[in-house]
PDB file of N, CA and C in Angstrom:
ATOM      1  N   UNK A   1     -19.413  22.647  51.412  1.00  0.00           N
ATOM      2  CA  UNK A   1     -18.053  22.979  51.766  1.00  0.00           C
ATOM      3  C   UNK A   1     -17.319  21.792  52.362  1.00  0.00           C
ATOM      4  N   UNK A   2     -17.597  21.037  52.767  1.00  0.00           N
ATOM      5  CA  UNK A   2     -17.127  19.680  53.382  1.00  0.00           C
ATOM      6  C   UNK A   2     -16.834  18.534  52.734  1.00  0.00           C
ATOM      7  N   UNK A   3     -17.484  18.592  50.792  1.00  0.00           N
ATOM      8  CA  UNK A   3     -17.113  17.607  50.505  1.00  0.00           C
ATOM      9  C   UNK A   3     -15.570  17.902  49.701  1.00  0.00           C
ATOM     10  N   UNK A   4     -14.696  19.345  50.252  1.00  0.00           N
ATOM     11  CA  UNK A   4     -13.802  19.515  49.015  1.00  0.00           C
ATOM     12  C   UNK A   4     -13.690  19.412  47.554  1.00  0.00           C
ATOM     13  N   UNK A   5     -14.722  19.322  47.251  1.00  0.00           N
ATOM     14  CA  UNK A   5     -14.765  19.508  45.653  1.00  0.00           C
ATOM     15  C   UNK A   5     -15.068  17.841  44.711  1.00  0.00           C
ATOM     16  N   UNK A   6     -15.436  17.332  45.774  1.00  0.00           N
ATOM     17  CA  UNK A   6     -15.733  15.729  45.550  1.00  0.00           C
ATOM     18  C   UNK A   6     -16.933  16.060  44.705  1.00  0.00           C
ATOM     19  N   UNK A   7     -17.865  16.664  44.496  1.00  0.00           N
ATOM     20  CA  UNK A   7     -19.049  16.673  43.909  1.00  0.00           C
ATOM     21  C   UNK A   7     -20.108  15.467  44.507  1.00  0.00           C
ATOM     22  N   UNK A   8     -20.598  14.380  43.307  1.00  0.00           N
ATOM     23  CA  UNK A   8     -21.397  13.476  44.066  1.00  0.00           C
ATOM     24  C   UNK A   8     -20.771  11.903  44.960  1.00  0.00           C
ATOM     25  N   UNK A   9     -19.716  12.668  45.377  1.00  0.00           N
ATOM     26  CA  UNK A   9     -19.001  11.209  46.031  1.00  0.00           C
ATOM     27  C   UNK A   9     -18.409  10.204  46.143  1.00  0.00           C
ATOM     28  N   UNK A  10     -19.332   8.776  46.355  1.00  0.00           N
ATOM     29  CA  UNK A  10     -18.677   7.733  45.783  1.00  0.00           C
ATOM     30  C   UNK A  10     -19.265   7.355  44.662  1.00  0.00           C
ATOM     31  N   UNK A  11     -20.551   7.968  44.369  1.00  0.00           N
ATOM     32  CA  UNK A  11     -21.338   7.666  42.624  1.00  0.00           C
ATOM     33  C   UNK A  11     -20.905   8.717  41.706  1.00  0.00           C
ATOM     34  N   UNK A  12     -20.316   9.596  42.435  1.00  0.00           N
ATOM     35  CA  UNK A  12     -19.246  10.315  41.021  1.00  0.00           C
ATOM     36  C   UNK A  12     -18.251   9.625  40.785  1.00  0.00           C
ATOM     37  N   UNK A  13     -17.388   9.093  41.679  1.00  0.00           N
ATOM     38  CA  UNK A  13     -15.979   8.317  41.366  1.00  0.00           C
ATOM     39  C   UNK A  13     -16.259   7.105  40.759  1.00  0.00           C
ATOM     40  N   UNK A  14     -17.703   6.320  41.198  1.00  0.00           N
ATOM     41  CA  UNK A  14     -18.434   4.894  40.072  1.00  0.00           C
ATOM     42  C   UNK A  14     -18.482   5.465  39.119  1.00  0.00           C
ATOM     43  N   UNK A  15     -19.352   6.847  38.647  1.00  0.00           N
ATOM     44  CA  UNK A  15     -19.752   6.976  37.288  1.00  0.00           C
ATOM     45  C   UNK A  15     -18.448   7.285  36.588  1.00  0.00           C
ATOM     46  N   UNK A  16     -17.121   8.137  37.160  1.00  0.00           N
ATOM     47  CA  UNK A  16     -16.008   8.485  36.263  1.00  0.00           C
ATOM     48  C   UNK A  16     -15.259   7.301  36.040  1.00  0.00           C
ATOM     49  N   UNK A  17     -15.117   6.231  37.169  1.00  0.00           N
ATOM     50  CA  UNK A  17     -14.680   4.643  36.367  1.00  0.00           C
ATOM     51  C   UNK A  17     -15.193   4.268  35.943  1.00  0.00           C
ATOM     52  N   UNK A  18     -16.787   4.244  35.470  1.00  0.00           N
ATOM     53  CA  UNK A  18     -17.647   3.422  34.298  1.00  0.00           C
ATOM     54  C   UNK A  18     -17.251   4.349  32.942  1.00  0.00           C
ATOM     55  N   UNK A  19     -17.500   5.498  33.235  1.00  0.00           N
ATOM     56  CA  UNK A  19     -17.219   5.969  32.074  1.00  0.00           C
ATOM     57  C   UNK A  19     -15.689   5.917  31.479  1.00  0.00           C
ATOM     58  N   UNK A  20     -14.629   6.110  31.815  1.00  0.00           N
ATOM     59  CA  UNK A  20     -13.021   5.357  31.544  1.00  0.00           C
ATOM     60  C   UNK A  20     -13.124   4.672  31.272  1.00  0.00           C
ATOM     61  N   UNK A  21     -13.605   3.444  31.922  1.00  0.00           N
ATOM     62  CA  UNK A  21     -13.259   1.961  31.365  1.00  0.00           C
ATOM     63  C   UNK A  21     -14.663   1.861  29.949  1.00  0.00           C
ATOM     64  N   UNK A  22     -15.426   2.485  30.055  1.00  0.00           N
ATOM     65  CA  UNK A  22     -16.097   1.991  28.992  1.00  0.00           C
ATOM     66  C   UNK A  22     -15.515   2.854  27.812  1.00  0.00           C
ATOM     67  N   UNK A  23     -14.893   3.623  28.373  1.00  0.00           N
ATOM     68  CA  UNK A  23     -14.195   5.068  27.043  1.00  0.00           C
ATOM     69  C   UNK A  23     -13.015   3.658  26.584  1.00  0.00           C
ATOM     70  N   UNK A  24     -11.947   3.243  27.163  1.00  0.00           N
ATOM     71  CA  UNK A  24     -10.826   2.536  27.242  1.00  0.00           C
ATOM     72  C   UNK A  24     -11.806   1.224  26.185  1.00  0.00           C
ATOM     73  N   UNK A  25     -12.494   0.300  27.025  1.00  0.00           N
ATOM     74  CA  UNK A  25     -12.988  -0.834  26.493  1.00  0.00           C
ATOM     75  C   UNK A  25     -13.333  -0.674  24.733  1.00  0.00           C
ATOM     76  N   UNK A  26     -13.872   0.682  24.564  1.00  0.00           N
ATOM     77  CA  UNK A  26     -14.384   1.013  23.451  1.00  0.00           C
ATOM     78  C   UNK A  26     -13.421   1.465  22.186  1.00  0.00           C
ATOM     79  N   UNK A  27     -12.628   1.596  23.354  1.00  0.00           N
ATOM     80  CA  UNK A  27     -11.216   1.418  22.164  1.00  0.00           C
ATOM     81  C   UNK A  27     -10.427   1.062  21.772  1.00  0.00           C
ATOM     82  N   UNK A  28     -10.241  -0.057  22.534  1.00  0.00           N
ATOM     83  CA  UNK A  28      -9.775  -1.456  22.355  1.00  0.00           C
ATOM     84  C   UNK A  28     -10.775  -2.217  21.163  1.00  0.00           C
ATOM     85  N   UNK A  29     -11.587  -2.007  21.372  1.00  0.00           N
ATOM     86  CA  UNK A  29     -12.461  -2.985  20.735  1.00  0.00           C
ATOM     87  C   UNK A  29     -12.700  -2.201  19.511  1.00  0.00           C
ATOM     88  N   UNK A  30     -12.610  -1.143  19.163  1.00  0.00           N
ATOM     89  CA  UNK A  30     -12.345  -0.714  17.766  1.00  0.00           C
ATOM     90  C   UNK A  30     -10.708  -1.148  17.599  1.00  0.00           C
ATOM     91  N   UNK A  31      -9.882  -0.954  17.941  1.00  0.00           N
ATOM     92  CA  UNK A  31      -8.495  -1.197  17.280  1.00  0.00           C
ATOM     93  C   UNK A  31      -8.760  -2.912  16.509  1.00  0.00           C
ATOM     94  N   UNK A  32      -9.199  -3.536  17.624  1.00  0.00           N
ATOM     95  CA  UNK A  32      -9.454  -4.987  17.271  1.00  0.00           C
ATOM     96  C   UNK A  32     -10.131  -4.838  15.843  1.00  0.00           C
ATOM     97  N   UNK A  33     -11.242  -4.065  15.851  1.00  0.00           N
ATOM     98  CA  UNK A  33     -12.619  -4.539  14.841  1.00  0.00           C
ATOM     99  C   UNK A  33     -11.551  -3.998  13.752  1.00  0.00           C
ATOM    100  N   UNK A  34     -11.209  -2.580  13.696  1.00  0.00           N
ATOM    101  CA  UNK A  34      -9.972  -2.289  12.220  1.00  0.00           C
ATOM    102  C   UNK A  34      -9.203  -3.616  12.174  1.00  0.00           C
ATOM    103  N   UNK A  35      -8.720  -3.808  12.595  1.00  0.00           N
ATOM    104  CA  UNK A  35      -6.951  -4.600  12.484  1.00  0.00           C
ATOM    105  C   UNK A  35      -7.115  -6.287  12.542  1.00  0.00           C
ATOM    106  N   UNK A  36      -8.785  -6.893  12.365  1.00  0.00           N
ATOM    107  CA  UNK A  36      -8.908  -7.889  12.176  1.00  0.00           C
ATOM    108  C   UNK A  36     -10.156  -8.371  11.438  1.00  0.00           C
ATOM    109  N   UNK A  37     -10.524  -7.140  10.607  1.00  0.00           N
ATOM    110  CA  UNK A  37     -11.557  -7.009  10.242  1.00  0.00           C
ATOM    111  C   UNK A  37     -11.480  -8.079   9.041  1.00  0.00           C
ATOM    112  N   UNK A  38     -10.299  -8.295   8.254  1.00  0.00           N
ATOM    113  CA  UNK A  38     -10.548  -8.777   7.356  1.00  0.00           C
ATOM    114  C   UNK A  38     -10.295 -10.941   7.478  1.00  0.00           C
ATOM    115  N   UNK A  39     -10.061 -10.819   8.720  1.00  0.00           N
ATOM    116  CA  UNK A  39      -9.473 -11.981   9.420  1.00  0.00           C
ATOM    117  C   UNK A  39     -10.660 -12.781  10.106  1.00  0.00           C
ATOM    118  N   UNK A  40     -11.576 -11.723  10.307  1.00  0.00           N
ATOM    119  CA  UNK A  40     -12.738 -12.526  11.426  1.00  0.00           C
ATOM    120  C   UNK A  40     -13.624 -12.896  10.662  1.00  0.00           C
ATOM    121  N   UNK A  41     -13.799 -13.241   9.303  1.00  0.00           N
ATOM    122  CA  UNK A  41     -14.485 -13.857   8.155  1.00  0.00           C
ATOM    123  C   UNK A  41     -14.053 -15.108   8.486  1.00  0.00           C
ATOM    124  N   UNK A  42     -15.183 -15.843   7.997  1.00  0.00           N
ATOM    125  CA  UNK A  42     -15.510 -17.527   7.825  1.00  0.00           C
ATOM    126  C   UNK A  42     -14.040 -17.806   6.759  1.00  0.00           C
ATOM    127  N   UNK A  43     -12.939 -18.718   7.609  1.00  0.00           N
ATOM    128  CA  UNK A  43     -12.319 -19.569   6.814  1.00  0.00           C
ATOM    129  C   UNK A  43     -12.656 -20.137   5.911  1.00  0.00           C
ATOM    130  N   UNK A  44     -11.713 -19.761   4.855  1.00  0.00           N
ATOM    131  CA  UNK A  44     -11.752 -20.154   2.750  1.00  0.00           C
ATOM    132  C   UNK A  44     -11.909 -21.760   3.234  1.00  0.00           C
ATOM    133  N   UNK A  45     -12.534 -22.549   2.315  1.00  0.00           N
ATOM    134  CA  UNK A  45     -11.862 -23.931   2.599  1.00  0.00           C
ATOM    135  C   UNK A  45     -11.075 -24.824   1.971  1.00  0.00           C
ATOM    136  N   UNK A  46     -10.296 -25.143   2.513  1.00  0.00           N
ATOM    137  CA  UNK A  46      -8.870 -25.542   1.629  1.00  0.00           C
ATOM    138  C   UNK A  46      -9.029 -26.632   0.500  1.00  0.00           C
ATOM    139  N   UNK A  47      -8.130 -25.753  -0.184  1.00  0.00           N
ATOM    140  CA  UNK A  47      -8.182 -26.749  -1.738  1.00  0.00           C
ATOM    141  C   UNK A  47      -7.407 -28.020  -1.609  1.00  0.00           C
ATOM    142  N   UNK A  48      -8.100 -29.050  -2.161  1.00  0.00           N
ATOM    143  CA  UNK A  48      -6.903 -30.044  -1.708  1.00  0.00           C
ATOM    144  C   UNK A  48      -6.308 -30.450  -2.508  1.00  0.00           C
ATOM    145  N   UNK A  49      -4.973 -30.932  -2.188  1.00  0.00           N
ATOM    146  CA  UNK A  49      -3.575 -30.753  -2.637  1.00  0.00           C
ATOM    147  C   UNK A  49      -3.808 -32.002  -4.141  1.00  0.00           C
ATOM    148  N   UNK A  50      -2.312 -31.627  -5.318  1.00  0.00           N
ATOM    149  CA  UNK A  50      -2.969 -32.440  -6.596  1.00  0.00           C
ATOM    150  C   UNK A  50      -2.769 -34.130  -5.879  1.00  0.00           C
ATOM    151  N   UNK A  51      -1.946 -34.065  -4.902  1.00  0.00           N
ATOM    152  CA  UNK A  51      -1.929 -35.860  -4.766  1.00  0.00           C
ATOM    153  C   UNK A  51      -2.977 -35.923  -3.972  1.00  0.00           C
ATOM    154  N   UNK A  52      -4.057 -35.332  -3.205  1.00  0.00           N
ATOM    155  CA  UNK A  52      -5.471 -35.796  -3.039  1.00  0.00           C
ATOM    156  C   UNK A  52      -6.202 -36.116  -4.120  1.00  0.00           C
ATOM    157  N   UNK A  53      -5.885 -35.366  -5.074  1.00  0.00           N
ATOM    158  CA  UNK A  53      -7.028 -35.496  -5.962  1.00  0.00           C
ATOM    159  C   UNK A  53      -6.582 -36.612  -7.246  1.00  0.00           C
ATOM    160  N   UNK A  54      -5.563 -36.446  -7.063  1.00  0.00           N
ATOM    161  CA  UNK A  54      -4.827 -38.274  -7.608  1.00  0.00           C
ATOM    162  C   UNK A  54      -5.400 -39.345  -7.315  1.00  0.00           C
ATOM    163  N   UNK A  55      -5.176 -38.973  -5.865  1.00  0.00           N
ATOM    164  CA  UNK A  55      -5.546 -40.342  -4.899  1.00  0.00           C
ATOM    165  C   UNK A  55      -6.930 -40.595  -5.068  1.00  0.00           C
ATOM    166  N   UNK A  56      -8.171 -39.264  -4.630  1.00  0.00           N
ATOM    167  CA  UNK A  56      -9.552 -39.620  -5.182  1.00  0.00           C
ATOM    168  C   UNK A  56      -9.683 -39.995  -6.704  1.00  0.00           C
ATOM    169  N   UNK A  57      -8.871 -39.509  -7.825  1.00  0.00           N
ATOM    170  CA  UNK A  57      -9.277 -40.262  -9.212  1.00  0.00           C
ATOM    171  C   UNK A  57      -9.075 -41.406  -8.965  1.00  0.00           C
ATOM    172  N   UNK A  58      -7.724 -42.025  -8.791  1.00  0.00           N
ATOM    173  CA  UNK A  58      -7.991 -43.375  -9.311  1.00  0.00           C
ATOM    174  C   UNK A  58      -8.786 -44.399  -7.666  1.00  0.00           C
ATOM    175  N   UNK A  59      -9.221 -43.406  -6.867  1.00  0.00           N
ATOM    176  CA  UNK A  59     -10.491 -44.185  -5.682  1.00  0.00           C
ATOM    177  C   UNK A  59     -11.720 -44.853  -6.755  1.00  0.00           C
ATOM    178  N   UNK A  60     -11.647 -43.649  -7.129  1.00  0.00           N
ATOM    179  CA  UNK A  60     -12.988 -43.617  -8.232  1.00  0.00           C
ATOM    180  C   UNK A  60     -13.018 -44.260  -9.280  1.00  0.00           C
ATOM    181  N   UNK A  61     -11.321 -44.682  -9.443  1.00  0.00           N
ATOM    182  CA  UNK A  61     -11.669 -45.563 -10.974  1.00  0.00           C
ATOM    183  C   UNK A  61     -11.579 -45.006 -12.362  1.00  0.00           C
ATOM    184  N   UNK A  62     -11.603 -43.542 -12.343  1.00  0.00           N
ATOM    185  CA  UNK A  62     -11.127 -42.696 -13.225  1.00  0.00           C
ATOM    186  C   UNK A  62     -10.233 -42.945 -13.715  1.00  0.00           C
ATOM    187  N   UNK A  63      -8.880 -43.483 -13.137  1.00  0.00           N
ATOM    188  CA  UNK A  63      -7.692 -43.477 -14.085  1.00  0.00           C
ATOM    189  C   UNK A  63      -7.598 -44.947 -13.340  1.00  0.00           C
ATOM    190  N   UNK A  64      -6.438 -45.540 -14.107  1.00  0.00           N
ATOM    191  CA  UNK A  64      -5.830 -46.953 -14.540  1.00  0.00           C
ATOM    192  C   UNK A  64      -4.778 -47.072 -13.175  1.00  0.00           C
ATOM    193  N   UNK A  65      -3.846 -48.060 -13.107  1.00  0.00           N
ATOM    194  CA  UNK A  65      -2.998 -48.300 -12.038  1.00  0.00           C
ATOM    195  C   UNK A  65      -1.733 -47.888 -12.696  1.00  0.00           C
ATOM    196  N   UNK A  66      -1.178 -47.832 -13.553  1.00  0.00           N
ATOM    197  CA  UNK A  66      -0.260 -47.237 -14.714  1.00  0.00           C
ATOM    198  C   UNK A  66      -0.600 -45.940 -14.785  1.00  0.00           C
ATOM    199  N   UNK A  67      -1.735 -45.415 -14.784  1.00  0.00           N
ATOM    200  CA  UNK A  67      -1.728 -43.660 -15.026  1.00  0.00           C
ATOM    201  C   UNK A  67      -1.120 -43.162 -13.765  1.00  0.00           C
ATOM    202  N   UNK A  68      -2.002 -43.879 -12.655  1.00  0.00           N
ATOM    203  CA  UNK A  68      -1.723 -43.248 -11.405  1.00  0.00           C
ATOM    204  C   UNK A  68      -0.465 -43.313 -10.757  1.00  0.00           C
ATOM    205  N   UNK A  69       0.646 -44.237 -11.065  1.00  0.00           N
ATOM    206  CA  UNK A  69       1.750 -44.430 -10.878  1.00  0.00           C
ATOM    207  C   UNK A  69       3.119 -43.446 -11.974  1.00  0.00           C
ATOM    208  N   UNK A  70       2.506 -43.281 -13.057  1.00  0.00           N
ATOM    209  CA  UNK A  70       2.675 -42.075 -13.759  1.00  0.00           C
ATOM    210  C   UNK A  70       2.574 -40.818 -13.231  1.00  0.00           C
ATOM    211  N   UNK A  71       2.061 -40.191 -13.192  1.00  0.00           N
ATOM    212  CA  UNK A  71       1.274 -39.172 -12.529  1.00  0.00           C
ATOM    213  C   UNK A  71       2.116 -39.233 -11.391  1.00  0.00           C
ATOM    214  N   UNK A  72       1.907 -40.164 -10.285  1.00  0.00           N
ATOM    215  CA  UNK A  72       2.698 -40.115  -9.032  1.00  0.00           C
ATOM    216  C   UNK A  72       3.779 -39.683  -8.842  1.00  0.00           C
ATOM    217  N   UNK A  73       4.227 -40.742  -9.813  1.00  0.00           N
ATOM    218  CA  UNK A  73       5.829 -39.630  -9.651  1.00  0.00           C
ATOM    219  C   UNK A  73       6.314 -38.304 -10.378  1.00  0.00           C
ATOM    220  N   UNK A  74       5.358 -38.165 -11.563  1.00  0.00           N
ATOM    221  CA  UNK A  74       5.246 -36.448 -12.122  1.00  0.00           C
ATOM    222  C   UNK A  74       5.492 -35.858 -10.725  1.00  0.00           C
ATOM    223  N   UNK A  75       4.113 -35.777 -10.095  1.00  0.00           N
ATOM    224  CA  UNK A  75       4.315 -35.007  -8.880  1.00  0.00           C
ATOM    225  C   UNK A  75       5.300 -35.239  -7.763  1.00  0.00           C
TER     226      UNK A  75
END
């Protein structure tokens, strides 16, 4: 009769804020896992652009100093 309806006290009022915040935490952390699910994958890796790969042909010798100046200004 003395505790007014407190039940177990101050380890009822710990266990009803563990349990909230872990109810709350747990649903946060699903909204996250939906709404970035397709985002938290390993970055594509970028294609590189055609004047990189200009620039590596004629590195390489592949094309002439005339192609590549051709070409250059195509692009």
């Amino acid at each position: 009769m003395m505790g007014f309806g407190m039940g177990f006290g101050a380890i009822g009022l710990l266990l009803m804020l563990l349990f909230w915040g872990g109810l709350i935490f747990g649903g946060v952390w699903l909204v996250k896992a939906l709404f970035n699910g397709a985002q938290s994958g390993p970055a594509a890796p970028r294609q590189p652009s055609a004047r990189e790969i200009l620039d590596q042909r004629y590195a390489r010798g592949e094309i002439s100093r005339e192609e590549y100046e051709t070409i250059k200004r195509d692009l």
